[in-house]
C-alpha atoms as a PDB file:
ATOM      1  CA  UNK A   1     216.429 213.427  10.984  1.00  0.00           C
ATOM      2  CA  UNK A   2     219.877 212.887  11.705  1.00  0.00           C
ATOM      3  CA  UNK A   3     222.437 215.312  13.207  1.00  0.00           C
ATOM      4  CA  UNK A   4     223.795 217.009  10.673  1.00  0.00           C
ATOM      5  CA  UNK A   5     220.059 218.040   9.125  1.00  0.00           C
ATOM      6  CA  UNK A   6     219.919 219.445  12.443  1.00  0.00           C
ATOM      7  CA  UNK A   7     218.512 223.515  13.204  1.00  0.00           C
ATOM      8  CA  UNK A   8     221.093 225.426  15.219  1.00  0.00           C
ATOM      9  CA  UNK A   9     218.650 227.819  15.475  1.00  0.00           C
ATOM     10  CA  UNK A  10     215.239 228.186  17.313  1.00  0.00           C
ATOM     11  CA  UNK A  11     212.553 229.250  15.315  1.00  0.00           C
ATOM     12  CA  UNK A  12     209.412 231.095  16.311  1.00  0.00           C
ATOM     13  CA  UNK A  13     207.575 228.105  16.283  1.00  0.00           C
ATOM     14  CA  UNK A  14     210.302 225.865  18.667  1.00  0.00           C
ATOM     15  CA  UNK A  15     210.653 229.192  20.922  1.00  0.00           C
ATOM     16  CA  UNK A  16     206.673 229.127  21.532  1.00  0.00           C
ATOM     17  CA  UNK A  17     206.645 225.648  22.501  1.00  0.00           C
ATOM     18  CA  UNK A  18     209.617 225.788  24.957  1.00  0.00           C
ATOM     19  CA  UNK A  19     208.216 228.405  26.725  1.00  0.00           C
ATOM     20  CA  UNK A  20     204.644 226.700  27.427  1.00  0.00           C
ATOM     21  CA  UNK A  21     206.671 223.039  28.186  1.00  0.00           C
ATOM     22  CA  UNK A  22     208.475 224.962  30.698  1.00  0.00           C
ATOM     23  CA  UNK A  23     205.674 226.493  32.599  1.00  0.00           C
ATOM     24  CA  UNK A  24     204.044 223.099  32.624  1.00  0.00           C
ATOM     25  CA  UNK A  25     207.178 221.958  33.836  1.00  0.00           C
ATOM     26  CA  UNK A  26     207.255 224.416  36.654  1.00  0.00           C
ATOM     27  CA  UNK A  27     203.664 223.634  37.651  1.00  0.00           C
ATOM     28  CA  UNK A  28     204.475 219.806  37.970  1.00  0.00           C
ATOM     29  CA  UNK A  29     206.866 220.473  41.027  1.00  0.00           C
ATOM     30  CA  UNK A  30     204.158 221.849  43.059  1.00  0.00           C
ATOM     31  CA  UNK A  31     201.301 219.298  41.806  1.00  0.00           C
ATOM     32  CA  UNK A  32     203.477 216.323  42.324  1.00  0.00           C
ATOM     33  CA  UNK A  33     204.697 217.698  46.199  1.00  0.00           C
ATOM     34  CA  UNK A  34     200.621 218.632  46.956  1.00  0.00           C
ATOM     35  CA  UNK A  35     200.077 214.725  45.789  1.00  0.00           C
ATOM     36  CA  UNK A  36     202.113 213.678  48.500  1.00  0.00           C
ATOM     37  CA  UNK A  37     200.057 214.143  51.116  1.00  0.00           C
ATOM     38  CA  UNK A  38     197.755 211.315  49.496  1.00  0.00           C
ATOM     39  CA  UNK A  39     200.013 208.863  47.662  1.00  0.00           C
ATOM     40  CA  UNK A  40     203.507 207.403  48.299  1.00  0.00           C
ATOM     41  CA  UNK A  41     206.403 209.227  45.510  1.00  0.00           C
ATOM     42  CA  UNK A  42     207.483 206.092  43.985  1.00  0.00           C
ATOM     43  CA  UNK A  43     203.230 204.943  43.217  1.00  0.00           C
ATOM     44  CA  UNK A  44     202.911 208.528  41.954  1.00  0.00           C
ATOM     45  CA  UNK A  45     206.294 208.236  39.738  1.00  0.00           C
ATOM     46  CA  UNK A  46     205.078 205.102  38.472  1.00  0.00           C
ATOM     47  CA  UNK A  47     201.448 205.085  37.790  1.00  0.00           C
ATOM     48  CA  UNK A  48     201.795 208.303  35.697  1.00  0.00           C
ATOM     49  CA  UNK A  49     204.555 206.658  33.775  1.00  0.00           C
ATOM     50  CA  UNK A  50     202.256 203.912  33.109  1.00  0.00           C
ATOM     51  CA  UNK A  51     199.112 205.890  32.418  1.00  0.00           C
ATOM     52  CA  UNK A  52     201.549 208.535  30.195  1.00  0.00           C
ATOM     53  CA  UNK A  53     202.680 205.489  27.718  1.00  0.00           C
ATOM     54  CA  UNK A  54     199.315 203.750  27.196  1.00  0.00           C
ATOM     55  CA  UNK A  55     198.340 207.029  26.016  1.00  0.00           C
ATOM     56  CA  UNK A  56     201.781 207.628  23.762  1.00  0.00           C
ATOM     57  CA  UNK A  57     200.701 204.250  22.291  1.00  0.00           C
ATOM     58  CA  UNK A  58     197.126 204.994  21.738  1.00  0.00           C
ATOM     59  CA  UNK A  59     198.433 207.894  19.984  1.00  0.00           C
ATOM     60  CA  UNK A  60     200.856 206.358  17.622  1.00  0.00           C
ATOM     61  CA  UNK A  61     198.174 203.810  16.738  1.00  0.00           C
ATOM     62  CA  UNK A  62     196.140 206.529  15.816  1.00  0.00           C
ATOM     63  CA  UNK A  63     198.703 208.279  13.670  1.00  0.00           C
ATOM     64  CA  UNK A  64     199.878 205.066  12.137  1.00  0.00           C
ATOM     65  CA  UNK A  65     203.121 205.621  13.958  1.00  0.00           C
ATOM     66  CA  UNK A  66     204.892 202.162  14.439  1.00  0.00           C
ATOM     67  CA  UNK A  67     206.635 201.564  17.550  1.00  0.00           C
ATOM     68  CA  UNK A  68     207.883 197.725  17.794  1.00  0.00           C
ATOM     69  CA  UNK A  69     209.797 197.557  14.363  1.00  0.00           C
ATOM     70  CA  UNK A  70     213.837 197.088  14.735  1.00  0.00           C
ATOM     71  CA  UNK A  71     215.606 199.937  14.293  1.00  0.00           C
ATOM     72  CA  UNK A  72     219.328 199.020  16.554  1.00  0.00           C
ATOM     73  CA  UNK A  73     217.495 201.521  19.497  1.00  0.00           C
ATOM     74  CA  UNK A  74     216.418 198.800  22.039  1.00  0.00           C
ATOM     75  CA  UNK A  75     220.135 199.510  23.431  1.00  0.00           C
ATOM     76  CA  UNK A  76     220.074 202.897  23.829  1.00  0.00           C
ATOM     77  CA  UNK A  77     216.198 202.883  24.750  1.00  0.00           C
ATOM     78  CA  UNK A  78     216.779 200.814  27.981  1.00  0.00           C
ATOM     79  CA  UNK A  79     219.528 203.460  28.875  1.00  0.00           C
ATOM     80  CA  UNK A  80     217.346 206.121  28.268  1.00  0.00           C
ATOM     81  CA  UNK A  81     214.396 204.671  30.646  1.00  0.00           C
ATOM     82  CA  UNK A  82     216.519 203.087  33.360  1.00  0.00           C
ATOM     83  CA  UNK A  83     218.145 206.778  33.806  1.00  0.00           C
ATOM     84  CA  UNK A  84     214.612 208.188  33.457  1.00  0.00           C
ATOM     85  CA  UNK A  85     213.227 206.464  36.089  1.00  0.00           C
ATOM     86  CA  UNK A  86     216.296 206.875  38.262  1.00  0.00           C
ATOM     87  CA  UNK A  87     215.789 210.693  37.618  1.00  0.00           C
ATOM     88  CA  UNK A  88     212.057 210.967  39.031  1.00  0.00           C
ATOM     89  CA  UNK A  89     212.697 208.566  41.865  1.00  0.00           C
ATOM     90  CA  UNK A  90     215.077 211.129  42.883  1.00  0.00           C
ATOM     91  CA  UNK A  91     212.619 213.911  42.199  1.00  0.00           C
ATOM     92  CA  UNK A  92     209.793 212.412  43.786  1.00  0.00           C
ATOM     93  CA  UNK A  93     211.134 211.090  46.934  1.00  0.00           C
ATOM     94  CA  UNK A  94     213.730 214.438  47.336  1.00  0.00           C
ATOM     95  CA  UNK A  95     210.280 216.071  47.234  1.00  0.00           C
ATOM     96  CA  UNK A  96     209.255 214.759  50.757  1.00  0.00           C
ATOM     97  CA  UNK A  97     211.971 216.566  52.135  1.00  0.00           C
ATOM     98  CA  UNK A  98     212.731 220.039  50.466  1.00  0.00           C
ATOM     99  CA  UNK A  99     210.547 222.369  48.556  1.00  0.00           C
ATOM    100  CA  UNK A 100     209.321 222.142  45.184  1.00  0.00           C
ATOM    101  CA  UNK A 101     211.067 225.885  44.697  1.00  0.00           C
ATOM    102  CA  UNK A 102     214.231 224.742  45.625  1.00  0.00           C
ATOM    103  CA  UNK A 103     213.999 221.205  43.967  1.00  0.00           C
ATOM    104  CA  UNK A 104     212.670 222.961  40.468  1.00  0.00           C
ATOM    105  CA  UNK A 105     216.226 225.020  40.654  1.00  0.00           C
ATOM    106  CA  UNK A 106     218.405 222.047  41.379  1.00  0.00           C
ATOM    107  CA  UNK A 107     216.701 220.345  38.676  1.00  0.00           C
ATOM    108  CA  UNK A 108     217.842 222.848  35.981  1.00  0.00           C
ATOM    109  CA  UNK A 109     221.285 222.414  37.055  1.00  0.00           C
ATOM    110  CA  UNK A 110     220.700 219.774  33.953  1.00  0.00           C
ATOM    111  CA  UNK A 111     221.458 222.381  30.815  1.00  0.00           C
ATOM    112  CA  UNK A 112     224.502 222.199  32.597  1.00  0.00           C
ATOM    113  CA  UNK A 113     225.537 218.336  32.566  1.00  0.00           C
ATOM    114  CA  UNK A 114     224.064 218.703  28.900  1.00  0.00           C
ATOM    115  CA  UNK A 115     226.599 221.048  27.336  1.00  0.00           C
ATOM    116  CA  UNK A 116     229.411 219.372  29.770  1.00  0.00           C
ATOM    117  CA  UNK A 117     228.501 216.134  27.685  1.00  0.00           C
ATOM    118  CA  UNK A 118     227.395 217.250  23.743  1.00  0.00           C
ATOM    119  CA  UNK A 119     231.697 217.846  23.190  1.00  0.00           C
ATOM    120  CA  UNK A 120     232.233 214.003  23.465  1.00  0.00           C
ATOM    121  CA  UNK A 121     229.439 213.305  21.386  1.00  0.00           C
ATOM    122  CA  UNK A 122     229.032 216.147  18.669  1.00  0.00           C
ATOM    123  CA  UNK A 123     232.732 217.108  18.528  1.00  0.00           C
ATOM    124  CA  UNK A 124     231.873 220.467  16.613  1.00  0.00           C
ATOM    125  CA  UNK A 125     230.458 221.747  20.098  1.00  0.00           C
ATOM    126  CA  UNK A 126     233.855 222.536  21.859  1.00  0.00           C
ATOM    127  CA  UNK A 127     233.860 224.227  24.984  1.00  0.00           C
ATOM    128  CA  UNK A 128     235.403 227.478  24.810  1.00  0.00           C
ATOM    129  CA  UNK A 129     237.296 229.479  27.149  1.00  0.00           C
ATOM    130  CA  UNK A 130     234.012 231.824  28.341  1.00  0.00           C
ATOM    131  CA  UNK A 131     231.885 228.388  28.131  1.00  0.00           C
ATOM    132  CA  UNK A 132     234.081 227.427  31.186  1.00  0.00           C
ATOM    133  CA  UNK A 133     234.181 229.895  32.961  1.00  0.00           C
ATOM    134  CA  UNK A 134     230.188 229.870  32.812  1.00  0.00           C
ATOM    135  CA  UNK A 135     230.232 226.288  34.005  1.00  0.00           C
ATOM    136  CA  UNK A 136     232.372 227.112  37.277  1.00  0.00           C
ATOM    137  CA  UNK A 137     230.146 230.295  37.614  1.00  0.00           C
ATOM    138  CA  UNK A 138     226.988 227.531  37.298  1.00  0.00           C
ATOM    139  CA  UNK A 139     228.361 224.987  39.362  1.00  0.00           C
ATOM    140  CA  UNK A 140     228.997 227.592  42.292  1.00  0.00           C
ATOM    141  CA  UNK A 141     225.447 228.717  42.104  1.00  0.00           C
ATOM    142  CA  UNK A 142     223.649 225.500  42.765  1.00  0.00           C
ATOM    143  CA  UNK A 143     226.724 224.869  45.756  1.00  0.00           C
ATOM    144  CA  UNK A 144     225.570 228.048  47.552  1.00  0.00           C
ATOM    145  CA  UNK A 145     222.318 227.331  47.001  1.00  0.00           C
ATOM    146  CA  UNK A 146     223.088 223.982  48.318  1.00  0.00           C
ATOM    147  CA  UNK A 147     224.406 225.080  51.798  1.00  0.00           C
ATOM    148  CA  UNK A 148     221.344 226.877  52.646  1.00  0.00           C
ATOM    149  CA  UNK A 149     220.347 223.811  53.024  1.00  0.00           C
ATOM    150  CA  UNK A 150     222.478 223.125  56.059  1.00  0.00           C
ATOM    151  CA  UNK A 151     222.257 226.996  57.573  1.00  0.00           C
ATOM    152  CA  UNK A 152     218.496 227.628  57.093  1.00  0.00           C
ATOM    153  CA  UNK A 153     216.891 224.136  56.401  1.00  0.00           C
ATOM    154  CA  UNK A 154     213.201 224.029  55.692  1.00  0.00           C
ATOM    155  CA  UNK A 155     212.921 220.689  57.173  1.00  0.00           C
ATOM    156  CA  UNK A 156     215.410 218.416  58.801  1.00  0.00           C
ATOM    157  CA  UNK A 157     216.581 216.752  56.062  1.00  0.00           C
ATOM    158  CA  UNK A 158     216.334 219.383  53.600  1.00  0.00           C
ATOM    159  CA  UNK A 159     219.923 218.865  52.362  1.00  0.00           C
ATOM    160  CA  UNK A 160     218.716 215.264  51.424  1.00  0.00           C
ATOM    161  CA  UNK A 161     216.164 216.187  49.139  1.00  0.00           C
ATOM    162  CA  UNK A 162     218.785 219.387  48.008  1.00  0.00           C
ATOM    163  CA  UNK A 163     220.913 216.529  46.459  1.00  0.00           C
ATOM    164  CA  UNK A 164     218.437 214.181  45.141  1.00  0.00           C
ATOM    165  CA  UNK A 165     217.226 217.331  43.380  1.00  0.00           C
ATOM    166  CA  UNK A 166     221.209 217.687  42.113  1.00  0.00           C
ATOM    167  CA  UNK A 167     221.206 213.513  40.949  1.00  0.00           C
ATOM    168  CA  UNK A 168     218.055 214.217  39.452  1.00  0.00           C
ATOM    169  CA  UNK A 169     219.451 216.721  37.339  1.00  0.00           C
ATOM    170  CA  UNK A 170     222.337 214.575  36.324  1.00  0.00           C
ATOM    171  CA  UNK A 171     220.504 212.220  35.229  1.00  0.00           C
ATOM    172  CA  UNK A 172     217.923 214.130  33.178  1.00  0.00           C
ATOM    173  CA  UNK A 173     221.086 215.292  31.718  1.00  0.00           C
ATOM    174  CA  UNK A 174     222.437 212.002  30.938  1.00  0.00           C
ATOM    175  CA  UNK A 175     219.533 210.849  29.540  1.00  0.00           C
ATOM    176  CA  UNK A 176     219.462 213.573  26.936  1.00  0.00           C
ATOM    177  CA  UNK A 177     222.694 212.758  25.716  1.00  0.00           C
ATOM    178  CA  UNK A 178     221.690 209.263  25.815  1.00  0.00           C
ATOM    179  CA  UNK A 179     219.490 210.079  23.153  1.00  0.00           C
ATOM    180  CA  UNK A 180     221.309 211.955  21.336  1.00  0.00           C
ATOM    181  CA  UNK A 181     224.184 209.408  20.945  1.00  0.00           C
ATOM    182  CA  UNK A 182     222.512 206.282  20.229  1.00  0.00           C
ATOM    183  CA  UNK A 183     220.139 205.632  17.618  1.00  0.00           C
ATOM    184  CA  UNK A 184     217.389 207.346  19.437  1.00  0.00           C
ATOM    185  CA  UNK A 185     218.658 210.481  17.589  1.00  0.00           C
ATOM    186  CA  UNK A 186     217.024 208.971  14.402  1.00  0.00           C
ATOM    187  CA  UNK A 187     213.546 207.540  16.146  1.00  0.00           C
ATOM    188  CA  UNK A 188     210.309 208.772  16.291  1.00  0.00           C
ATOM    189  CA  UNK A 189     209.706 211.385  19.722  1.00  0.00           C
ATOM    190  CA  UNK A 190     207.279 209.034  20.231  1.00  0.00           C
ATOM    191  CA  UNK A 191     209.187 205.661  20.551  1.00  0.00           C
ATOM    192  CA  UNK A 192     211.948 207.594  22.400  1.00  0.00           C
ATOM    193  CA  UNK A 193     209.432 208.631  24.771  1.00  0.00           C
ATOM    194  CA  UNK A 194     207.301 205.314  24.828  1.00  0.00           C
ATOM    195  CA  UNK A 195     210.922 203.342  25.872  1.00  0.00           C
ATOM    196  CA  UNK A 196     211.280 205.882  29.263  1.00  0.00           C
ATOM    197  CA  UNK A 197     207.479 205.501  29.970  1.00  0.00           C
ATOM    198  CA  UNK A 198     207.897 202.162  29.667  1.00  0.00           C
ATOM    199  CA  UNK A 199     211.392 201.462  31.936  1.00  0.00           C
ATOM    200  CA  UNK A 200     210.526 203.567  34.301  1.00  0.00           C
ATOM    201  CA  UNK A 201     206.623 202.118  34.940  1.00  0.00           C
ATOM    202  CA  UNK A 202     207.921 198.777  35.441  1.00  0.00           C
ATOM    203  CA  UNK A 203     210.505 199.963  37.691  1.00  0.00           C
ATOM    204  CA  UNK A 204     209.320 202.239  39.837  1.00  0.00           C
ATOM    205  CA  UNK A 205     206.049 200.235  40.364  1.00  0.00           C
ATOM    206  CA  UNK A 206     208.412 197.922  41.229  1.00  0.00           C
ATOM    207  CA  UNK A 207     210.366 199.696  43.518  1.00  0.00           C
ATOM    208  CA  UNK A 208     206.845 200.949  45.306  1.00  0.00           C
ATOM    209  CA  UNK A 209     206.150 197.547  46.323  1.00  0.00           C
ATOM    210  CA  UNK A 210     209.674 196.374  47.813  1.00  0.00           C
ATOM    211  CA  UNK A 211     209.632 199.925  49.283  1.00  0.00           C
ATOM    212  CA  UNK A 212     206.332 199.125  50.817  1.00  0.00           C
ATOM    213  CA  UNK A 213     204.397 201.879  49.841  1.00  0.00           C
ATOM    214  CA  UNK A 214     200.595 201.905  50.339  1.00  0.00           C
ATOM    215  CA  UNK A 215     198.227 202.362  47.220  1.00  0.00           C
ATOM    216  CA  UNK A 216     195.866 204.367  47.448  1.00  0.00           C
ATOM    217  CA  UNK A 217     192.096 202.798  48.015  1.00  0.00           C
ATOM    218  CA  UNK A 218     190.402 206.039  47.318  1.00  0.00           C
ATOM    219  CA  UNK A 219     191.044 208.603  45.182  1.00  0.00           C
ATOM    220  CA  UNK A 220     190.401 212.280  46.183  1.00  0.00           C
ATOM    221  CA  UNK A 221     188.747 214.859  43.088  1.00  0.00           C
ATOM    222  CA  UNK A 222     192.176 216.609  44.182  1.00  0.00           C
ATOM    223  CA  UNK A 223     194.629 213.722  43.543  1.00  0.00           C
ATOM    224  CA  UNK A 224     192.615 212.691  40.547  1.00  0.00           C
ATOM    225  CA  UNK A 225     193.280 216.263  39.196  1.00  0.00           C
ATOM    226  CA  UNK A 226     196.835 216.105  40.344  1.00  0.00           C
ATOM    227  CA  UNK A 227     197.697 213.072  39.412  1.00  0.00           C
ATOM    228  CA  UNK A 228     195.825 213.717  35.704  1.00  0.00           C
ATOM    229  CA  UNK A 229     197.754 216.925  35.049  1.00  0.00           C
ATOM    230  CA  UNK A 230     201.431 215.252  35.598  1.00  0.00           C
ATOM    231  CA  UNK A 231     200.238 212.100  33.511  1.00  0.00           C
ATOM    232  CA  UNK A 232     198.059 213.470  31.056  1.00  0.00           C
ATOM    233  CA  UNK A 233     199.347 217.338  29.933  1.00  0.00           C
ATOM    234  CA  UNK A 234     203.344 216.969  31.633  1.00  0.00           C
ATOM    235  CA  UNK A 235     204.443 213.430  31.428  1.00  0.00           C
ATOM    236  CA  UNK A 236     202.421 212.720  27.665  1.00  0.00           C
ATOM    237  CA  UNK A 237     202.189 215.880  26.156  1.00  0.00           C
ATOM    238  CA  UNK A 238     204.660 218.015  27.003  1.00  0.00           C
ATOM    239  CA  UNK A 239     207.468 215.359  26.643  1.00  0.00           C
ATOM    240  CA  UNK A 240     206.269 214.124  23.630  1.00  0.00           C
ATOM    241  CA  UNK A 241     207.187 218.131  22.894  1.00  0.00           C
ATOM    242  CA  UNK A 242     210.339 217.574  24.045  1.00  0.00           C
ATOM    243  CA  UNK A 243     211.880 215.037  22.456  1.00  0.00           C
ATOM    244  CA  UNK A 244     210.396 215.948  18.645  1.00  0.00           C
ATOM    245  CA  UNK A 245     212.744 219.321  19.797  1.00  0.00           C
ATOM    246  CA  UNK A 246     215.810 216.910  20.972  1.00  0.00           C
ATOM    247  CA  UNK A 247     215.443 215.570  17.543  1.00  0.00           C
ATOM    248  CA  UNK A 248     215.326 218.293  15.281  1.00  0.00           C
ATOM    249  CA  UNK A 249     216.924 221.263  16.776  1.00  0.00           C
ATOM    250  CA  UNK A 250     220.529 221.766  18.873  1.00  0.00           C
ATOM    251  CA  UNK A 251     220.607 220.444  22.270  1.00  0.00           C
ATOM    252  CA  UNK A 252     222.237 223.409  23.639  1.00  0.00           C
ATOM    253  CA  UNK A 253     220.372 225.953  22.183  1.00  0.00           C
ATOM    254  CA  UNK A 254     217.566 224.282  24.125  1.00  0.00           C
ATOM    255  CA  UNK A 255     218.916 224.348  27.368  1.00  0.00           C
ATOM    256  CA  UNK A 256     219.167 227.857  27.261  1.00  0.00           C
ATOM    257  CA  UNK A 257     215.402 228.180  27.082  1.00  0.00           C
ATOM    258  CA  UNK A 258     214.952 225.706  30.128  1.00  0.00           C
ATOM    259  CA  UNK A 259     216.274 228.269  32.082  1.00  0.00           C
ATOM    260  CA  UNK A 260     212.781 230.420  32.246  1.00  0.00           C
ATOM    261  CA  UNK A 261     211.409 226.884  33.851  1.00  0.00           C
ATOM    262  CA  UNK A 262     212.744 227.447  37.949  1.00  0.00           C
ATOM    263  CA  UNK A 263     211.348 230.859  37.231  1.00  0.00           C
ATOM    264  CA  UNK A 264     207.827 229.706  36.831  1.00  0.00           C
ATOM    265  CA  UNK A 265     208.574 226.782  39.260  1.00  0.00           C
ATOM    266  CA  UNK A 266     209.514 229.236  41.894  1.00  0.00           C
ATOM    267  CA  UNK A 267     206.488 231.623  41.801  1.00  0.00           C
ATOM    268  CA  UNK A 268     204.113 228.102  41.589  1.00  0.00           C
ATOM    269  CA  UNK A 269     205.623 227.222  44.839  1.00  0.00           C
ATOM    270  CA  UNK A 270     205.167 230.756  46.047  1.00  0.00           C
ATOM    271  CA  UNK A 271     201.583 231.387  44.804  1.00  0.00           C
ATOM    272  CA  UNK A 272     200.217 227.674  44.773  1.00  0.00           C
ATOM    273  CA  UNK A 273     201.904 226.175  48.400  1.00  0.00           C
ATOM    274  CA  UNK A 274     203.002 229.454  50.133  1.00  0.00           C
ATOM    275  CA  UNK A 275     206.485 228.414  49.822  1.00  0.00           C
ATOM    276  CA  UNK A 276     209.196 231.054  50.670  1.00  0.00           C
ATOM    277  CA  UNK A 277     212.126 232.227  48.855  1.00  0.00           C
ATOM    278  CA  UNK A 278     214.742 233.499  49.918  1.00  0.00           C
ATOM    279  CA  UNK A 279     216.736 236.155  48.757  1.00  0.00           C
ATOM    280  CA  UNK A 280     220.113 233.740  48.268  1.00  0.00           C
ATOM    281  CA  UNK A 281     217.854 231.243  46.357  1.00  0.00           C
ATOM    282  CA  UNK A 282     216.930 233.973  43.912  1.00  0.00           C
ATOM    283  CA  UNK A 283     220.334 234.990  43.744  1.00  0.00           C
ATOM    284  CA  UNK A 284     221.792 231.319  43.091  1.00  0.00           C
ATOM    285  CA  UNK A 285     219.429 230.987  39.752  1.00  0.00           C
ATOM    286  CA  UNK A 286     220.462 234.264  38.660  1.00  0.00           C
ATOM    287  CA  UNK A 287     223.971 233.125  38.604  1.00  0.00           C
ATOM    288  CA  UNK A 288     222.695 229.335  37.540  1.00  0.00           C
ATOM    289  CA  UNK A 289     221.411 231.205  34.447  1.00  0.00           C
ATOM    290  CA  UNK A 290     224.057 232.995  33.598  1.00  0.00           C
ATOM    291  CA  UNK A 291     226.539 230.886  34.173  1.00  0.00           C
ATOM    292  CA  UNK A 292     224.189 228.484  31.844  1.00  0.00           C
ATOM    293  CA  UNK A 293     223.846 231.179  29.131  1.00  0.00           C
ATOM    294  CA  UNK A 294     227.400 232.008  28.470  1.00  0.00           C
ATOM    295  CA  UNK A 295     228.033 228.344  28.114  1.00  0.00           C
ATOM    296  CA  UNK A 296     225.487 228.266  25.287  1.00  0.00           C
ATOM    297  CA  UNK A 297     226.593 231.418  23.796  1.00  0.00           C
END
């Protein structure tokens, strides 16, 4: 499907499934910071990359999907998985040193970056004057939640994982407009997906072993169940999700609907780790989301 075959609107059906990929979403903060206690960030990162694509290819086997034809996407698929990987390095490691309640709201400073980005590439989506003003009003937001960093720090470094959790969100930005101008646009979810599964495996297994990580010898019921919920349901399913959305509906209208995801990613973190939040947190995604919303008005 190509861009202008595009839905500007979200249907019942594409509202349902945004919703249930975002509480998944949420979730995966808190497993991937509770599997941190038993295996290095970069092995996790990796190995659930790897394990996520062998299943996206057992999959398109099974559905006769083909992956390895030429199409002109290798380009734009290595772009897509080197800033993939970068993204969950950041996530992953920024995890050892802030919350996964205050990493899941710097994350969604992506919708953000997003409709910064989707002017220079679909020129019909102009920012207008009330679009701006809801990007200063989201910018400020993650900034004062930012400096709590430095005032009331849950750890020592907490201000170090605070802006891994803002590259992170850059770069989960850029990659969706990496795929949406290059000829990813026109691919299968599934090869999109397959190319950052891919990238990302090789290089953050990579990255493991010059960081000197240890593997884990033995693996707990826990971190199996951990590690099988980000691989299995987030990284394979719900992605795969994802990107048949990026294809067929507007970009922006989906970022809107991210939004509910640091919701659910804040009470995980509250109900699942006893993680606290704090009353300026709250109030910096209330004016994340808002700021977010009028841009996508």
């Amino acid at each position: 499907m190509n861009l202008q075959t595009r839905q500007t609107h979200l249907d019942a059906r594409a509202v349902t499934l945004l919703l249930l990929c975002c509480l998944l979403w949420g979730i995966n903060q808190v497993a991937a910071k509770a599997a941190l206690t038993e295996i290095g960030p970069l092995w996790q990162a990796g190995l659930r990359s790897a394990v996520a694509g062998l299943l996206v290819w057992l999959w398109s086997m099974s559905r006769g999907i083909r992956l390895f034809e030429r199409d002109g996407s290798l380009g734009g698929g290595l772009l897509a998985g080197a800033l993939f990987a970068a993204e969950f390095a950041c996530i992953f490691v920024g995890l050892q040193y802030t919350s996964a309640s205050r990493m899941v709201v710097f994350i969604y400073l992506s919708p953000f970056v997003v409709a910064l980005g989707m002017p220079w590439i679909a020129h019909g989506e102009k920012l207008s004057g009330k679009q701006w003003v809801g990007l200063v009003l989201a910018f400020g937001a993650v900034a004062f939640a930012f400096a709590e960093g430095f005032s009331a720090p849950h750890s020592p470094r907490q201000w170090w994982g605070d802006a891994l959790g803002v590259a992170a969100a850059v770069l989960w930005g850029g990659t969706t407009l990496a795929i949406r101008a290059t000829r990813l646009s026109s691919a299968p979810a599934e090869k999109t997906l397959l190319y950052q599964l891919l990238v990302s495996a090789l290089a953050l297994c990579a990255a493991a072993i010059f960081a000197g990580e240890a593997l884990p010898l033995h693996w707990s019921p826990r971190l199996l169940g951990l590690f099988g919920f980000q691989a299995v349901i987030v990284t394979f399913a719900s992605y795969l999700v994802w990107f048949w959305l990026i294809r067929h509906y507007a970009a922006t209208r989906l970022a809107v609907f991210t939004l509910s995801t640091p919701l659910f990613g804040l009470l995980a973190g509250a109900l699942l780790l006893g993680e606290g939040i704090s009353p300026r947190l709250v109030a910096a995604l209330a004016a994340l989301a808002a700021g977010i919303v009028l841009v996508n008005r």
